[in-house]
N, C-alpha and C. Protein backbone atom coordinates (compact mmCIF):
# COMPACT_ATOMS: atom_id res chain seq x y z
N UNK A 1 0.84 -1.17 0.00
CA UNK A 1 0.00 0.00 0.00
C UNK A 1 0.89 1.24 0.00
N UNK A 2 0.75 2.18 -0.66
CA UNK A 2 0.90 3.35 -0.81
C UNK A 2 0.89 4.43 0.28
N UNK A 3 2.12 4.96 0.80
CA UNK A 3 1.58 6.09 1.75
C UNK A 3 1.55 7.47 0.85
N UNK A 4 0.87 8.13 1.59
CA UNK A 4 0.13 9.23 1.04
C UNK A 4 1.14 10.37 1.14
N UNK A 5 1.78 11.26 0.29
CA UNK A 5 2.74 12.43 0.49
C UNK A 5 1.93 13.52 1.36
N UNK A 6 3.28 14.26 1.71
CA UNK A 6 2.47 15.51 2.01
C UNK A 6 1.57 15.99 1.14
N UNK A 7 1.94 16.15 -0.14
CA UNK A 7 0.86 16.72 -1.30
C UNK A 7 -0.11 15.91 -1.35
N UNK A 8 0.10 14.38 -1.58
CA UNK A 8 -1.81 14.04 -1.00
C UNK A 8 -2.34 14.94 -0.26
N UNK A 9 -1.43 15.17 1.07
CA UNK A 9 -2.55 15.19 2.16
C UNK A 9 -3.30 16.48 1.78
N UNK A 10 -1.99 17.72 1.33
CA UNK A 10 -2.82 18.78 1.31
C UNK A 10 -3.86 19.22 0.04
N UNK A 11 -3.67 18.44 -1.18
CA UNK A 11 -4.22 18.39 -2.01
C UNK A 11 -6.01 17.78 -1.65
N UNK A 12 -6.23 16.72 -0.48
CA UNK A 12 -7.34 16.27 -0.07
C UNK A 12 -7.84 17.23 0.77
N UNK A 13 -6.91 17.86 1.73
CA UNK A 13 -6.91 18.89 2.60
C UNK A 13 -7.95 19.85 1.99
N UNK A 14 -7.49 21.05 1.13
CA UNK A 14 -7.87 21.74 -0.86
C UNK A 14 -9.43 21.56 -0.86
N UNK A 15 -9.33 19.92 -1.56
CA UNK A 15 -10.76 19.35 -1.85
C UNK A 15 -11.91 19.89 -0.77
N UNK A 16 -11.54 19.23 0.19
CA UNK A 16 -12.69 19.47 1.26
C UNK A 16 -12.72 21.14 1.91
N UNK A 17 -11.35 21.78 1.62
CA UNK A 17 -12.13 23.11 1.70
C UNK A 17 -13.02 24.09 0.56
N UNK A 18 -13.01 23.38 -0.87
CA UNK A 18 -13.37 23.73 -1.68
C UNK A 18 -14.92 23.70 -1.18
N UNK A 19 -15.39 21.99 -1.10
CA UNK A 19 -16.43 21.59 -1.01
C UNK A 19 -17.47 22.78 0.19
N UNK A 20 -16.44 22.84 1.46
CA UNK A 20 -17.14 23.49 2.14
C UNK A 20 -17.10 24.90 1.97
N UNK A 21 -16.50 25.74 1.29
CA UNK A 21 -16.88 26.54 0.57
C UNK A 21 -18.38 27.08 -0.09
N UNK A 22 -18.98 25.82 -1.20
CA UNK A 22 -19.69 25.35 -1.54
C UNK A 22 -20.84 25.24 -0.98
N UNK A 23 -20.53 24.70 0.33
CA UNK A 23 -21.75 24.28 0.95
C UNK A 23 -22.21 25.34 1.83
N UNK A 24 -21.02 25.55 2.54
CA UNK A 24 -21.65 27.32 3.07
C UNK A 24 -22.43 28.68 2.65
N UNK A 25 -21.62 29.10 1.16
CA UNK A 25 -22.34 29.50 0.17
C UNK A 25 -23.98 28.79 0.03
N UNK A 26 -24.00 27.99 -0.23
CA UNK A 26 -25.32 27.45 -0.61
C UNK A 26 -26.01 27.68 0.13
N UNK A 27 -25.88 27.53 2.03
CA UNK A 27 -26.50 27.80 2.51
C UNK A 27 -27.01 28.87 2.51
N UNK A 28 -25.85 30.31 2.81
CA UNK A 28 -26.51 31.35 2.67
C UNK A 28 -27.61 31.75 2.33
N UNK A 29 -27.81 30.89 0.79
CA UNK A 29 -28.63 31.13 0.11
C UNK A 29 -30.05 31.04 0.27
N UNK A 30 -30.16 30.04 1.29
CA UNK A 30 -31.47 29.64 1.42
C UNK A 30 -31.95 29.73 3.17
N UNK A 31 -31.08 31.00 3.69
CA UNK A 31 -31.55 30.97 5.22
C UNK A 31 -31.76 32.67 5.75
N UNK A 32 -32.13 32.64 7.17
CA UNK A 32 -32.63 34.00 6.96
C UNK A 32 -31.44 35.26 6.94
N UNK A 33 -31.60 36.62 7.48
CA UNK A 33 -30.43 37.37 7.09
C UNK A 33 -29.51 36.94 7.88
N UNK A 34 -29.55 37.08 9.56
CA UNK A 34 -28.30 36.82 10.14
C UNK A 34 -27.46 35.44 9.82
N UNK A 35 -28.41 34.30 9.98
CA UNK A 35 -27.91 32.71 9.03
C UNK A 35 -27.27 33.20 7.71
N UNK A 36 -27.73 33.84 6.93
CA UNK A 36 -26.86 34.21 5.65
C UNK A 36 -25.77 34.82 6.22
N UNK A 37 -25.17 35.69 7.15
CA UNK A 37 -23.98 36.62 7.26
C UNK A 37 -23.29 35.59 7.68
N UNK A 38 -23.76 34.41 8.67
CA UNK A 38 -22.80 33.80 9.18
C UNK A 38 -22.41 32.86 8.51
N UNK A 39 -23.33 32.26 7.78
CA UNK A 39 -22.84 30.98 6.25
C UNK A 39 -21.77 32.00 5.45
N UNK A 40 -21.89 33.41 5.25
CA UNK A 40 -21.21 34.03 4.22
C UNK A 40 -19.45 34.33 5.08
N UNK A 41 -19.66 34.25 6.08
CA UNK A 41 -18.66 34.05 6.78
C UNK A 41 -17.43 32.93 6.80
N UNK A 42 -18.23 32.14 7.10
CA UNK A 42 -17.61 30.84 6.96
C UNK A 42 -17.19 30.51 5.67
N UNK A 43 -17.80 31.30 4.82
CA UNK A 43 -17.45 30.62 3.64
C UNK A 43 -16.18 30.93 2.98
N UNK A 44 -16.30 32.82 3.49
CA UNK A 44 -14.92 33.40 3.06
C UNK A 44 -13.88 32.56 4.02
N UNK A 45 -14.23 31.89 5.53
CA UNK A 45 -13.01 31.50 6.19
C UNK A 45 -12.25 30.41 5.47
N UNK A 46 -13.41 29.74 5.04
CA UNK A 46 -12.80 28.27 3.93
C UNK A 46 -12.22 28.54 2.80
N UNK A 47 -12.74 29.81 2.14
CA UNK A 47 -11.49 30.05 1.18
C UNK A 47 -10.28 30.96 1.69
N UNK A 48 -9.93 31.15 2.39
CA UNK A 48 -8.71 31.63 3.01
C UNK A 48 -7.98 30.30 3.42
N UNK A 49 -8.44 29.21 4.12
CA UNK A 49 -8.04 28.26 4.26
C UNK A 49 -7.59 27.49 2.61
N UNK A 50 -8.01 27.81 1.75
CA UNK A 50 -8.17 27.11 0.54
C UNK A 50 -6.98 28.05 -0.32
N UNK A 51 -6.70 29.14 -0.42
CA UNK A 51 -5.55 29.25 -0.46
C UNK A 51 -4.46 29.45 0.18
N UNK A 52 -4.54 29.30 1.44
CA UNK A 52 -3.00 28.77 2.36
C UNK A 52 -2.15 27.75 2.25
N UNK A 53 -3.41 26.53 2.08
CA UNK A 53 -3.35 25.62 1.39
C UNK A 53 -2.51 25.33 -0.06
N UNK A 54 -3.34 26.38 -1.04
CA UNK A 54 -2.07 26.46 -2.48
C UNK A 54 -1.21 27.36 -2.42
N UNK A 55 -1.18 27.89 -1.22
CA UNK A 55 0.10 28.40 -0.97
C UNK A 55 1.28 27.22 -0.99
N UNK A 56 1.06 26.50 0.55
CA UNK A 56 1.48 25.37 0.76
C UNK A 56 2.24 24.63 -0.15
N UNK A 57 1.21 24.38 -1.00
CA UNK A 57 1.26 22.99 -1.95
C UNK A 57 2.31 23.69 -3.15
N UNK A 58 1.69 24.80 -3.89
CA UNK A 58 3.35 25.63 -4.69
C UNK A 58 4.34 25.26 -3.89
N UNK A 59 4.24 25.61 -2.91
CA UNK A 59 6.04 25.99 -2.11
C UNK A 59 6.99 24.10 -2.20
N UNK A 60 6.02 23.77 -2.36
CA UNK A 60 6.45 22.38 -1.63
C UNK A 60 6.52 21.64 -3.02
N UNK A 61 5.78 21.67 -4.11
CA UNK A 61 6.30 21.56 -5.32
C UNK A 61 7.48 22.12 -5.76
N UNK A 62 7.69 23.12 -5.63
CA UNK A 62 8.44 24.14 -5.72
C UNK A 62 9.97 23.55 -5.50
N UNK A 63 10.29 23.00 -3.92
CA UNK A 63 11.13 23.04 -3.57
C UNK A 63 11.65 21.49 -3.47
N UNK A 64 10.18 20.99 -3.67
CA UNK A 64 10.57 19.37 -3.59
C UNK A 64 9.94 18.95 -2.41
């Protein structure tokens, strides 16, 4: 079996902040105002997480 690189990890890492991105957004969409500020919240937090992340993952390509 295969172990998983760092770049797996953070590349799966990525995925699931994409997704929740996604899903936060969505919510927004369909809840009342303050539920929307706080889904819209979260959502920007997951993409900040989502590029720290390809921060990460460049550097480490990058350098090996």
């Amino acid at each position: 079996m295969d172990t998983p690189s760092l770049l797996d990890a953070i590349r799966i890492a990525k995925e699931n902040e994409r997704i929740s991105v996604e899903s936060y957004a969505n919510a927004a969409k369909k809840i009342d105002t303050l539920g929307r500020v706080i889904f819209e919240q979260l959502s920007e937090f997951e993409k900040f997480h989502y590029a720290k992340l390809t921060e990460l993952e460049k550097s480490l390509e990058k350098t090996g």
